[in-house]
N, C-alpha and C. Protein backbone atom coordinates (compact mmCIF):
# COMPACT_ATOMS: atom_id res chain seq x y z
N UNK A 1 134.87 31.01 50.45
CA UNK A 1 135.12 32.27 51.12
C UNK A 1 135.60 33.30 50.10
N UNK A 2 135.37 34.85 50.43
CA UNK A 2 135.34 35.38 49.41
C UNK A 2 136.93 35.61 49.64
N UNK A 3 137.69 36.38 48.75
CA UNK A 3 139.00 36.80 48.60
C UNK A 3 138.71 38.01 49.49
N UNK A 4 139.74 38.59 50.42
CA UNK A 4 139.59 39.64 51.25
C UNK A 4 141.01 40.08 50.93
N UNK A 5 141.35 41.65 50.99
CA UNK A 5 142.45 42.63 50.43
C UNK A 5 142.78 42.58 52.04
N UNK A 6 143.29 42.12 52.67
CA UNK A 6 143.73 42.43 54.01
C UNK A 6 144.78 43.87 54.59
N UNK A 7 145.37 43.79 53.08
CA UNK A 7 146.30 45.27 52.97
C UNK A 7 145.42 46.34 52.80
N UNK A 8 144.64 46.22 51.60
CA UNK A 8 143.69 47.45 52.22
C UNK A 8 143.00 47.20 53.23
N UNK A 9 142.36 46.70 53.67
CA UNK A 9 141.64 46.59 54.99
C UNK A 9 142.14 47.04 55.95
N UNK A 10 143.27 47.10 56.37
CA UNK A 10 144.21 47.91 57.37
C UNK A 10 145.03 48.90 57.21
N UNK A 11 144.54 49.47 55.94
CA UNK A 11 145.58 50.63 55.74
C UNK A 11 144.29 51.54 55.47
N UNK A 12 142.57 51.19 55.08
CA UNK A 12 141.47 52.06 55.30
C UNK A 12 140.98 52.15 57.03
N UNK A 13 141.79 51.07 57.48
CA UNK A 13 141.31 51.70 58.85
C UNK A 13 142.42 51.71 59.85
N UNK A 14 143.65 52.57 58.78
CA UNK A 14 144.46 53.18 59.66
C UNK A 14 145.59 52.22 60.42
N UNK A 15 145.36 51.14 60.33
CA UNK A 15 146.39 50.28 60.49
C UNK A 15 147.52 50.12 60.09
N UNK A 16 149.00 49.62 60.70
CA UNK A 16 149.97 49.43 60.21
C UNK A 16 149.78 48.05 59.38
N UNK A 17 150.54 48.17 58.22
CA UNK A 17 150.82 46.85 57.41
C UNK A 17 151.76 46.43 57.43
N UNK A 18 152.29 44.80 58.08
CA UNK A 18 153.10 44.03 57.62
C UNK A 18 153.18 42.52 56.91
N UNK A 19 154.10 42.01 56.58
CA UNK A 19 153.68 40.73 56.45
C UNK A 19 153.51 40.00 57.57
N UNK A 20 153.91 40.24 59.13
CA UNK A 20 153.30 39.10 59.95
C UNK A 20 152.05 39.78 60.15
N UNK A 21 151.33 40.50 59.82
CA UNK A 21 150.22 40.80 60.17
C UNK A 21 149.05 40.48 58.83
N UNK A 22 149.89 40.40 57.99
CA UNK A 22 148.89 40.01 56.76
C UNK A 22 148.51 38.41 56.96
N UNK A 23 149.63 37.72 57.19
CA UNK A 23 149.89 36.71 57.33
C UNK A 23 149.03 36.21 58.81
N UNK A 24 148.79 36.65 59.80
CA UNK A 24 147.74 36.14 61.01
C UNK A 24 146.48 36.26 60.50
N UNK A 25 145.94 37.50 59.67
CA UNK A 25 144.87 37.53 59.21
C UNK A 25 144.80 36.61 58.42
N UNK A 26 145.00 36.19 57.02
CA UNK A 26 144.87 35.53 56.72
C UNK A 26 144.34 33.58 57.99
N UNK A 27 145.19 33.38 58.35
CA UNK A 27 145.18 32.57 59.33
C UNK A 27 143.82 32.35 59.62
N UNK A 28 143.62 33.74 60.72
CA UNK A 28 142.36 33.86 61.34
C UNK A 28 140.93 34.08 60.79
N UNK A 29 141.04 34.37 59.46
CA UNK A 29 140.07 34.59 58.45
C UNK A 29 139.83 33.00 57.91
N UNK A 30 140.71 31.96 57.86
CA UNK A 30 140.90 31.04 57.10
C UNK A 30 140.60 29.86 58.13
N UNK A 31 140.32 30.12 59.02
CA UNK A 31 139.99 29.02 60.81
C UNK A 31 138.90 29.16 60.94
N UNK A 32 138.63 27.41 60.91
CA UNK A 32 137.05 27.37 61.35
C UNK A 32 136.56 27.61 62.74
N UNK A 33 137.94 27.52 63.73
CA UNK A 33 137.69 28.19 64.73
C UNK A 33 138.03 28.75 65.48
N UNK A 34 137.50 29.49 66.58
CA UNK A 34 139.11 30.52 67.19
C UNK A 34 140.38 29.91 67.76
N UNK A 35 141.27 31.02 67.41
CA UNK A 35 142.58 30.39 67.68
C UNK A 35 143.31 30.98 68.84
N UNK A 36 144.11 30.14 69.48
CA UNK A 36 145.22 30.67 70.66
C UNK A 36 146.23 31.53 70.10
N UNK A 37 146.50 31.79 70.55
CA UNK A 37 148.13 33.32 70.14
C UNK A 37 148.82 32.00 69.48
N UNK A 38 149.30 30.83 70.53
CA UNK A 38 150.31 29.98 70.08
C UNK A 38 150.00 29.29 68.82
N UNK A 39 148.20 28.89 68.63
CA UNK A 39 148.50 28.60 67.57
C UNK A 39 148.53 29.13 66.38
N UNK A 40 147.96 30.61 66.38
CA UNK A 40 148.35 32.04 65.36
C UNK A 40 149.89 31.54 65.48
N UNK A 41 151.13 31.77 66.10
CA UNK A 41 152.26 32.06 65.45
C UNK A 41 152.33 30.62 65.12
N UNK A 42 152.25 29.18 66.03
CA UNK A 42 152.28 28.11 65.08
C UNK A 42 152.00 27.84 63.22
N UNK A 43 150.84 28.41 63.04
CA UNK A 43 150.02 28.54 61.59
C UNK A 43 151.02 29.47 60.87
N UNK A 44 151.65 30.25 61.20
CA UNK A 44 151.72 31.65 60.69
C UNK A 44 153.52 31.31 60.37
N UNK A 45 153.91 31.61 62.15
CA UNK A 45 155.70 30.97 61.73
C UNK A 45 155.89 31.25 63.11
N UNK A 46 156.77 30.06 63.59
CA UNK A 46 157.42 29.92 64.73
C UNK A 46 158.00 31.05 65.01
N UNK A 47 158.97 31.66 64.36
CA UNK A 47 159.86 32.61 64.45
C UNK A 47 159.44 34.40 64.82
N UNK A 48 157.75 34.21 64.80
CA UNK A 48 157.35 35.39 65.25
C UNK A 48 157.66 35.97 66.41
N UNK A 49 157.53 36.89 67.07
CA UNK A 49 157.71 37.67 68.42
C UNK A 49 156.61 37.51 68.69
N UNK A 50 155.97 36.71 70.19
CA UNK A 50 154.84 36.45 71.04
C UNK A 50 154.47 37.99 71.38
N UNK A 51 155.03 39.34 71.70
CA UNK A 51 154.75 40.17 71.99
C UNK A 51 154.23 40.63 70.66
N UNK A 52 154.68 41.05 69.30
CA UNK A 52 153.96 41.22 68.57
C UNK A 52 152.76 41.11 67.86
N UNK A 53 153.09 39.67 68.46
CA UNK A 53 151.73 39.06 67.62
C UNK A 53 150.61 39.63 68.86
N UNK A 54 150.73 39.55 70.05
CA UNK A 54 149.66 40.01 70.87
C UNK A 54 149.43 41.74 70.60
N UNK A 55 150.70 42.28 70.41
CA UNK A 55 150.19 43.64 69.81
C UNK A 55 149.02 43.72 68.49
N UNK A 56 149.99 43.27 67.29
CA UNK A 56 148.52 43.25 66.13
C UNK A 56 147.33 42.49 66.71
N UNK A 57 147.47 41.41 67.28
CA UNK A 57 145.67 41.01 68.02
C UNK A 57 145.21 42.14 68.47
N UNK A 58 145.70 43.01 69.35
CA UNK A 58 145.31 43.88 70.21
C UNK A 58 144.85 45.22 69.29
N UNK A 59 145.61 45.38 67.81
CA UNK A 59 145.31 46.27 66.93
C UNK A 59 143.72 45.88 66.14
N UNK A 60 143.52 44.71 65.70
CA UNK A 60 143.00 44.10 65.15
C UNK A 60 141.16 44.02 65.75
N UNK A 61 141.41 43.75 66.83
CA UNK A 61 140.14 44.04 67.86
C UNK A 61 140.14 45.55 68.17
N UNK A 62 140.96 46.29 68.38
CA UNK A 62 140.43 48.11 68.55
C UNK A 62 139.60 48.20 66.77
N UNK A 63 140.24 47.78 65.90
CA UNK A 63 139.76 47.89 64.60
C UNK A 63 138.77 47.34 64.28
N UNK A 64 138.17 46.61 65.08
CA UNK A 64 137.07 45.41 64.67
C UNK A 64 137.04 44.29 63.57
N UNK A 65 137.98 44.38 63.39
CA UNK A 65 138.74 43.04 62.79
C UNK A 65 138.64 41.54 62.94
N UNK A 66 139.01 41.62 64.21
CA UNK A 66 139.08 40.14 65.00
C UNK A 66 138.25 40.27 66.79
N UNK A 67 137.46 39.48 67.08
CA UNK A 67 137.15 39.38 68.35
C UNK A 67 137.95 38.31 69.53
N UNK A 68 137.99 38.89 70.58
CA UNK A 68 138.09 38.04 71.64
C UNK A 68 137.37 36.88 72.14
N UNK A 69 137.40 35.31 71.55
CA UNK A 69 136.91 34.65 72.36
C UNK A 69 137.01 33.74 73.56
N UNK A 70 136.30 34.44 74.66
CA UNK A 70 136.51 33.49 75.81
C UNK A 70 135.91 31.86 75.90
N UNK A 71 136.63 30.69 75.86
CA UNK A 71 136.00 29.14 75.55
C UNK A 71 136.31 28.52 76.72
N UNK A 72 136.42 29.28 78.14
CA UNK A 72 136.81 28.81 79.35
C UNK A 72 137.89 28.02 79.43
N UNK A 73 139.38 28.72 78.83
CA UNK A 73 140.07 27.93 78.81
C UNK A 73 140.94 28.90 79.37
N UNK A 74 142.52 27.79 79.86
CA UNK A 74 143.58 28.96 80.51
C UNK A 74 144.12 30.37 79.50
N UNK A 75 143.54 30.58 78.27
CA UNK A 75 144.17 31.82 77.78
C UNK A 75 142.67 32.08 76.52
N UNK A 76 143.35 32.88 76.22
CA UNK A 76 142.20 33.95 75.11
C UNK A 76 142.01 33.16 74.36
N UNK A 77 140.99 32.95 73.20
CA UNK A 77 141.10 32.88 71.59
C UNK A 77 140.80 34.22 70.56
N UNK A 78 141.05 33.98 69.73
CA UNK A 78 140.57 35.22 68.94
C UNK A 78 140.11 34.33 67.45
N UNK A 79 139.36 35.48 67.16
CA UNK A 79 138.61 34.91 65.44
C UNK A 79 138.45 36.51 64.45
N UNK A 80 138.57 35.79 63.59
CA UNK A 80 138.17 36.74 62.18
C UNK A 80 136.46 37.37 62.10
N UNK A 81 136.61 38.55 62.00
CA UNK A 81 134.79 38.89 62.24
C UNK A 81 134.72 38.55 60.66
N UNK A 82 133.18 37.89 60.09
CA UNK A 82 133.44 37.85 58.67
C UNK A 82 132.02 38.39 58.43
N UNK A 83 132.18 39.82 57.63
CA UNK A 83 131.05 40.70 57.27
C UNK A 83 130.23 40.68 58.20
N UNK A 84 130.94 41.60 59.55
CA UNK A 84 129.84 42.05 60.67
C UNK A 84 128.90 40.76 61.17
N UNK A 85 129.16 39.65 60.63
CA UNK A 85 128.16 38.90 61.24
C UNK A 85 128.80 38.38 62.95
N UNK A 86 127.75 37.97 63.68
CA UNK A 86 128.19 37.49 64.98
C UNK A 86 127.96 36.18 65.36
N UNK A 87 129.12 35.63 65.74
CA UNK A 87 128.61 34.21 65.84
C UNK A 87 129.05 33.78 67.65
N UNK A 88 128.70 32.66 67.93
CA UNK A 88 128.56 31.94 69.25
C UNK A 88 129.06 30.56 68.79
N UNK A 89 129.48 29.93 70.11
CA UNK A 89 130.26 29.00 70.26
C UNK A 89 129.56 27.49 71.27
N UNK A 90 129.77 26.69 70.55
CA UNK A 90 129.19 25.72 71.45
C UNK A 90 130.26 24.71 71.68
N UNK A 91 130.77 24.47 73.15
CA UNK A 91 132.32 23.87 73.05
C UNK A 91 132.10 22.14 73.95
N UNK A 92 132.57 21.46 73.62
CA UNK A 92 132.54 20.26 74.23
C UNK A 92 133.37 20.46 75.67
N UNK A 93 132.87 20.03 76.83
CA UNK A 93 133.42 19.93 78.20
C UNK A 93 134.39 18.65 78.27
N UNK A 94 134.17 17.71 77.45
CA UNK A 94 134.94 16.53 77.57
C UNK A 94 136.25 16.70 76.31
N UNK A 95 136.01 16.93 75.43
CA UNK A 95 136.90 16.99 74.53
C UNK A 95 137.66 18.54 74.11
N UNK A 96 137.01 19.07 74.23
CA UNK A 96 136.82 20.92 73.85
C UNK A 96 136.73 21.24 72.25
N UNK A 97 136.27 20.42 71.54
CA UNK A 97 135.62 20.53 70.05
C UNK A 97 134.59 21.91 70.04
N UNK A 98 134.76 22.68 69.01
CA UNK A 98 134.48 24.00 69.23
C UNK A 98 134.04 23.89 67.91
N UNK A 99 132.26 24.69 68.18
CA UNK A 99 131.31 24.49 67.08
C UNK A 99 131.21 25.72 66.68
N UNK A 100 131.17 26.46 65.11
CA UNK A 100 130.54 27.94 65.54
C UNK A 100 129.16 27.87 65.06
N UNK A 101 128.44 28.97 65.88
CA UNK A 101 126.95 28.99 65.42
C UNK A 101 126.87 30.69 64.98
N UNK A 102 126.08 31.07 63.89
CA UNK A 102 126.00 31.73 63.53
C UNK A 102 124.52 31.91 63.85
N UNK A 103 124.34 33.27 64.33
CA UNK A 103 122.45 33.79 64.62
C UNK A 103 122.28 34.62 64.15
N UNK A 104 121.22 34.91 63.55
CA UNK A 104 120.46 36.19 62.94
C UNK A 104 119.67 36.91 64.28
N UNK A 105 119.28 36.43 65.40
CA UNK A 105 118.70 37.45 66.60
C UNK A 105 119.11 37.58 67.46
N UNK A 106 120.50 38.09 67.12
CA UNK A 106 121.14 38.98 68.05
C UNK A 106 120.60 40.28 68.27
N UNK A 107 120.05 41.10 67.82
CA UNK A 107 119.70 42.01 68.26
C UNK A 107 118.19 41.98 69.22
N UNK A 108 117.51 40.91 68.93
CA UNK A 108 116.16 40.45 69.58
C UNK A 108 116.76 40.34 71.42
N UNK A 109 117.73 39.55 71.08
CA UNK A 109 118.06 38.83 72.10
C UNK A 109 118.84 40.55 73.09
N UNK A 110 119.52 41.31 72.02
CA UNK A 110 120.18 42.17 73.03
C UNK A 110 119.00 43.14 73.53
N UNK A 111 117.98 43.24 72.67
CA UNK A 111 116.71 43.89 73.43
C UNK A 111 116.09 43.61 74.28
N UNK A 112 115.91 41.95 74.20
CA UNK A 112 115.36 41.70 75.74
C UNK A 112 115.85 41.82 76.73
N UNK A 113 117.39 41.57 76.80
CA UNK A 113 118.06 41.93 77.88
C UNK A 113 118.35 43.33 78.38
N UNK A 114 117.86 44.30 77.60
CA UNK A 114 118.06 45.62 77.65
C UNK A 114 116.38 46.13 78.58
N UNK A 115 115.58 45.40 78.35
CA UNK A 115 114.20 45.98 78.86
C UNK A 115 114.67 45.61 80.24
N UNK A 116 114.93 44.02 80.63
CA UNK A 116 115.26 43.61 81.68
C UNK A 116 116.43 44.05 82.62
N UNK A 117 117.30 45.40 81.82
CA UNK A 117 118.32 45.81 82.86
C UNK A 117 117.51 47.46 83.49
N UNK A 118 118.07 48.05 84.56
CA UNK A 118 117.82 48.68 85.55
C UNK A 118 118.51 49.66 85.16
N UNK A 119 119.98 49.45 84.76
CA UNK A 119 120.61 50.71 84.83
C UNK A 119 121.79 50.79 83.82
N UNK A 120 121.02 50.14 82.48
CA UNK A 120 121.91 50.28 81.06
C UNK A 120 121.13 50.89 80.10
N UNK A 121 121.28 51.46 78.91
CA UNK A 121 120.60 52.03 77.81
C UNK A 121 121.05 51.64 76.55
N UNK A 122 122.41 51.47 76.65
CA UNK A 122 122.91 50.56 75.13
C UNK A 122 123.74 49.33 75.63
N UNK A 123 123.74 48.41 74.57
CA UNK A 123 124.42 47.54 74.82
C UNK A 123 125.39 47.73 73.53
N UNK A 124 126.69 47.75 73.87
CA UNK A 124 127.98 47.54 72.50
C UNK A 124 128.36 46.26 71.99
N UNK A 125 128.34 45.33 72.59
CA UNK A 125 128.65 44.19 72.18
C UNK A 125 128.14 42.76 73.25
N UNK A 126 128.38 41.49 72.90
CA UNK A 126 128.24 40.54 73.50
C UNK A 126 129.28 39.32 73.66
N UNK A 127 129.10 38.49 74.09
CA UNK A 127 129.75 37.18 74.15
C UNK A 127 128.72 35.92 74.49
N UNK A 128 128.42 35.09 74.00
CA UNK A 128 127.72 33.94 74.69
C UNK A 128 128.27 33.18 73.71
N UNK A 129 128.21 31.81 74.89
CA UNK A 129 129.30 30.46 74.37
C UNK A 129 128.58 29.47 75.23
N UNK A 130 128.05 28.16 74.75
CA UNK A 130 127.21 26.87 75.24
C UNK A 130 128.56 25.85 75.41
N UNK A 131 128.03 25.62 76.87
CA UNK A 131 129.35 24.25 77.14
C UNK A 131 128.02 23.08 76.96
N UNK A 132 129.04 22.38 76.73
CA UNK A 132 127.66 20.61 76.63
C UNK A 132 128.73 19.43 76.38
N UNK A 133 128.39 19.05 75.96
CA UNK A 133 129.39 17.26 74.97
C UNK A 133 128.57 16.66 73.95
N UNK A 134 129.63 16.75 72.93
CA UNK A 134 129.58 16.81 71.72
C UNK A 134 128.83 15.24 71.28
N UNK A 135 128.70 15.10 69.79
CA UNK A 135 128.24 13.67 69.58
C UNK A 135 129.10 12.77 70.04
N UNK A 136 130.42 12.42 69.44
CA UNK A 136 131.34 11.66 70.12
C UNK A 136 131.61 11.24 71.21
N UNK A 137 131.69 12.38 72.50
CA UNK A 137 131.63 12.30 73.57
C UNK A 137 130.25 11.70 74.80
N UNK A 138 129.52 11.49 73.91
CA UNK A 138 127.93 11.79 74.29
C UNK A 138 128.10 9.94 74.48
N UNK A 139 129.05 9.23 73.92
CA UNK A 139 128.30 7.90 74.27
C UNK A 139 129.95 7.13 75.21
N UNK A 140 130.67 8.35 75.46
CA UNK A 140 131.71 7.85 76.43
C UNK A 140 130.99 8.21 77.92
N UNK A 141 129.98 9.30 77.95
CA UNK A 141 129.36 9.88 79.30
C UNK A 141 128.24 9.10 80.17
């Protein structure tokens, strides 16, 4: 992974800089997969403020920084965007092992769905995430 200036990165797009915020990025840049708030301040330091840390998440995604991922679970995850690319999630139903997949036709894919809508003209963003069971799980089922 390449080295990323996280201080500049949030101070060219206007962001406040601290160390718990250098310090989640890092984190979330450094996770193979998305993470819960709890386990951002787990990784990061117990001693954080749960409200804070949901504030910089909340900074971080207006900035396009980090996305929201939903893995059908009782709370959020979030992940590191790494060079605009977009990735998808394929999560185990039995275990919840969380795969990322990275696609190059996303935009194919947001066009077809764009011919097929009635009463949209752009699309801003997406989410898609595959539930299934994983190899492991595949010979307990």
């Amino acid at each position: 992974m390449n080295k990323i200036d996280f201080k500049k990165v949030l101070q060219t797009r206007g962001c406040r800089v601290t160390a718990g915020r250098l310090s989640m990025l890092f984190v979330l840049a450094n996770s193979i997969q998305p993470l819960s708030v709890h386990e951002i301040v787990n990784k990061v330091s117990p001693q954080l403020d749960i409200v804070t840390v949901y504030r910089a998440l909340d900074a971080f995604v207006k900035i396009g920084l980090v996305r929201r991922v939903d893995l059908h679970q009782a709370h959020i995850n979030y992940e590191f965007i790494h060079d605009d690319s977009h990735s998808h999630h394929l999560i185990c139903n039995h275990c919840g092992l969380v795969e990322r997949i990275n696609m190059n036709d996303d935009k194919k894919l947001e066009n077809s769905v764009l011919k097929k809508a009635k009463n949209f003209t752009a699309i801003k963003g997406h989410s898609l995430e595959f539930f299934g069971v994983c190899n492991k799980c595949s010979h307990k089922v």
